[in-house]
Protein backbone atom coordinates (compact mmCIF):
# COMPACT_ATOMS: atom_id res chain seq x y z
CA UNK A 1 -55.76 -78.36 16.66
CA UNK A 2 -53.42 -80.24 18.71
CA UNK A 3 -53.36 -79.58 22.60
CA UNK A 4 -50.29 -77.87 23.90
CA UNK A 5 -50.33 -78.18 27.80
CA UNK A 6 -48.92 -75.66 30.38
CA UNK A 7 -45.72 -77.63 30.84
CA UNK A 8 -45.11 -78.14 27.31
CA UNK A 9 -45.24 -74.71 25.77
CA UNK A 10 -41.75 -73.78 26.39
CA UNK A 11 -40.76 -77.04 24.43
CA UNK A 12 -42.84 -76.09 21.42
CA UNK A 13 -41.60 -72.54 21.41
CA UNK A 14 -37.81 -73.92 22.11
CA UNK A 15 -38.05 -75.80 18.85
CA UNK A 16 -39.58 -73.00 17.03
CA UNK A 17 -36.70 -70.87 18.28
CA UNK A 18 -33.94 -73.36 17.23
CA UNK A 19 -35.16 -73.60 13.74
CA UNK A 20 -35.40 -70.01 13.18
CA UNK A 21 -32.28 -69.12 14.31
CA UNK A 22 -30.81 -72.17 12.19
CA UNK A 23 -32.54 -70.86 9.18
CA UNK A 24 -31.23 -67.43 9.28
CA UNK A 25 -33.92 -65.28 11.36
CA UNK A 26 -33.24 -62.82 13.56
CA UNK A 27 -34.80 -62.93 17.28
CA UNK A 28 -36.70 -59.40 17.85
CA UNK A 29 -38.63 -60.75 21.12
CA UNK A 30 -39.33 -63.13 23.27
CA UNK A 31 -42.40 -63.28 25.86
CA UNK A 32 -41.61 -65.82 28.81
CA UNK A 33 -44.99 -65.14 30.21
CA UNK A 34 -46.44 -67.97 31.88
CA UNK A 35 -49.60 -67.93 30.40
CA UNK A 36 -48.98 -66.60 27.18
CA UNK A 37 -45.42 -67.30 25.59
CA UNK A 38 -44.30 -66.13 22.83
CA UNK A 39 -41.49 -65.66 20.16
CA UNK A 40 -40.95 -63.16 17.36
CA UNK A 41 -38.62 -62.77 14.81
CA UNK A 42 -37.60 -61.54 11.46
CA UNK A 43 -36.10 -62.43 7.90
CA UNK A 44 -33.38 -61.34 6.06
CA UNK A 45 -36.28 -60.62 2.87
CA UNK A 46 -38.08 -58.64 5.82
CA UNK A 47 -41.56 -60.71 6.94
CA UNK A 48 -41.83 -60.86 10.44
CA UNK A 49 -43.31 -63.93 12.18
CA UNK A 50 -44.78 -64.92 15.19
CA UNK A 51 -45.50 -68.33 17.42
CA UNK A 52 -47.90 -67.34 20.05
CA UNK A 53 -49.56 -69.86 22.57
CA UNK A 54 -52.17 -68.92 23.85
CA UNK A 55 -53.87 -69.35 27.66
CA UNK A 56 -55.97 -73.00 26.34
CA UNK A 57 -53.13 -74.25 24.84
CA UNK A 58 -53.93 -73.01 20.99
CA UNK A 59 -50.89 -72.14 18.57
CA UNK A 60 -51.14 -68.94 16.47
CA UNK A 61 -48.34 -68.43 13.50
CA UNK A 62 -48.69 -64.66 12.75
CA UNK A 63 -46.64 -63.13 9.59
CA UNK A 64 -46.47 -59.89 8.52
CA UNK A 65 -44.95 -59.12 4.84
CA UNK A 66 -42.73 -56.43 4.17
CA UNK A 67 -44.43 -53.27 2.10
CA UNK A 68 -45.73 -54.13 -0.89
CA UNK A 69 -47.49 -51.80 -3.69
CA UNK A 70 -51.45 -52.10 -4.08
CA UNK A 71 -53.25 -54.11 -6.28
CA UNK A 72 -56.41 -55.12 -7.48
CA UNK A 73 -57.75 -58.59 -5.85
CA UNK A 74 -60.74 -59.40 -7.89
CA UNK A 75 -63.68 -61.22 -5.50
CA UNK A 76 -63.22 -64.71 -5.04
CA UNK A 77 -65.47 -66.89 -7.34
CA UNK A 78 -65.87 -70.15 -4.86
CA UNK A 79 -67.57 -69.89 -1.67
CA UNK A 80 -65.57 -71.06 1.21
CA UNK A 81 -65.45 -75.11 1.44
CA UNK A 82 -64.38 -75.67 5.08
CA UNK A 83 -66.72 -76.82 7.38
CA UNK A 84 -67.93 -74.57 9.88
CA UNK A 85 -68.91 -76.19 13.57
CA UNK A 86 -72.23 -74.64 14.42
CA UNK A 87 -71.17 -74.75 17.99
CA UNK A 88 -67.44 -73.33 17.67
CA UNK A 89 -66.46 -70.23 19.33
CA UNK A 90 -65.30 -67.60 17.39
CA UNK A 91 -61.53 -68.80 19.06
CA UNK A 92 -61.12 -72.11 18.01
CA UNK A 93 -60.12 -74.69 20.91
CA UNK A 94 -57.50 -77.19 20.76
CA UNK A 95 -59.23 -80.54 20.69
CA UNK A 96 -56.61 -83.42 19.72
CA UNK A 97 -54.44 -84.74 22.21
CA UNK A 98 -50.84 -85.86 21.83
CA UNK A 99 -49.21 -88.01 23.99
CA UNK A 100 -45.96 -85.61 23.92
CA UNK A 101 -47.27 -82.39 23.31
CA UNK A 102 -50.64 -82.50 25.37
CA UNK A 103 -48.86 -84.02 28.52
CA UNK A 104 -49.18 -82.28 31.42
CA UNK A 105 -46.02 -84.25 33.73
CA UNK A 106 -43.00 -82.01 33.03
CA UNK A 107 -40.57 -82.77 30.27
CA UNK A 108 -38.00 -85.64 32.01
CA UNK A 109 -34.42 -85.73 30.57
CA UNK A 110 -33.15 -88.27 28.25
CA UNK A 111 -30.41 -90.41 29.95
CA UNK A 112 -27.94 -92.63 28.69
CA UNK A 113 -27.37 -96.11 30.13
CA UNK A 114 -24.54 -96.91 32.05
């Protein structure tokens, strides 16, 4: 998970914001808290969806699906491939750095030349 720094969340969530609203959804909150940001929004077929960033800097993409009927899920017949860090925390930590999204010198304007 890539690092999102303090000074760089309202970037992420900016360009999160942009594209929704280009692709049709519509805005149902936003959470300027410093700490913990967020955006939510809806579809026109009715999911909502969610960008949260969290206090370390980890992204979480919640969506919740419009009401659907019940059905049967038979059990799965594989056991779960991914590997599991003995050490992790049950919170994964963001632990790749990016030289854009993981700096932590505010965002500088792009200027033209004279």
């Amino acid at each position: 998970m890539t690092v999102v720094s303090a000074q760089r969340r309202g970037s992420l969530l900016g360009v999160v914001d942009r594209f929704w609203r280009k692709s049709g959804y519509r805005m149902t909150a936003i959470n300027n808290d410093v700490d913990v940001p967020a955006i939510y929004a809806r579809t026109d077929d009715g999911f909502q969806v969610g960008l949260i960033v969290a206090a370390q800097g980890q992204v979480h993409f919640d969506v919740i699906s419009p009401c659907v009927h019940y059905s049967e899920v038979d059990p799965s017949t594989r056991q779960a491939t991914a590997p599991l860090d003995p050490e992790a925390e049950f919170i994964p930590r963001p632990n790749i750095h990016s030289d854009f999204w993981s700096a932590t010198a505010p965002e500088v304007g792009v200027t033209s030349g004279p």
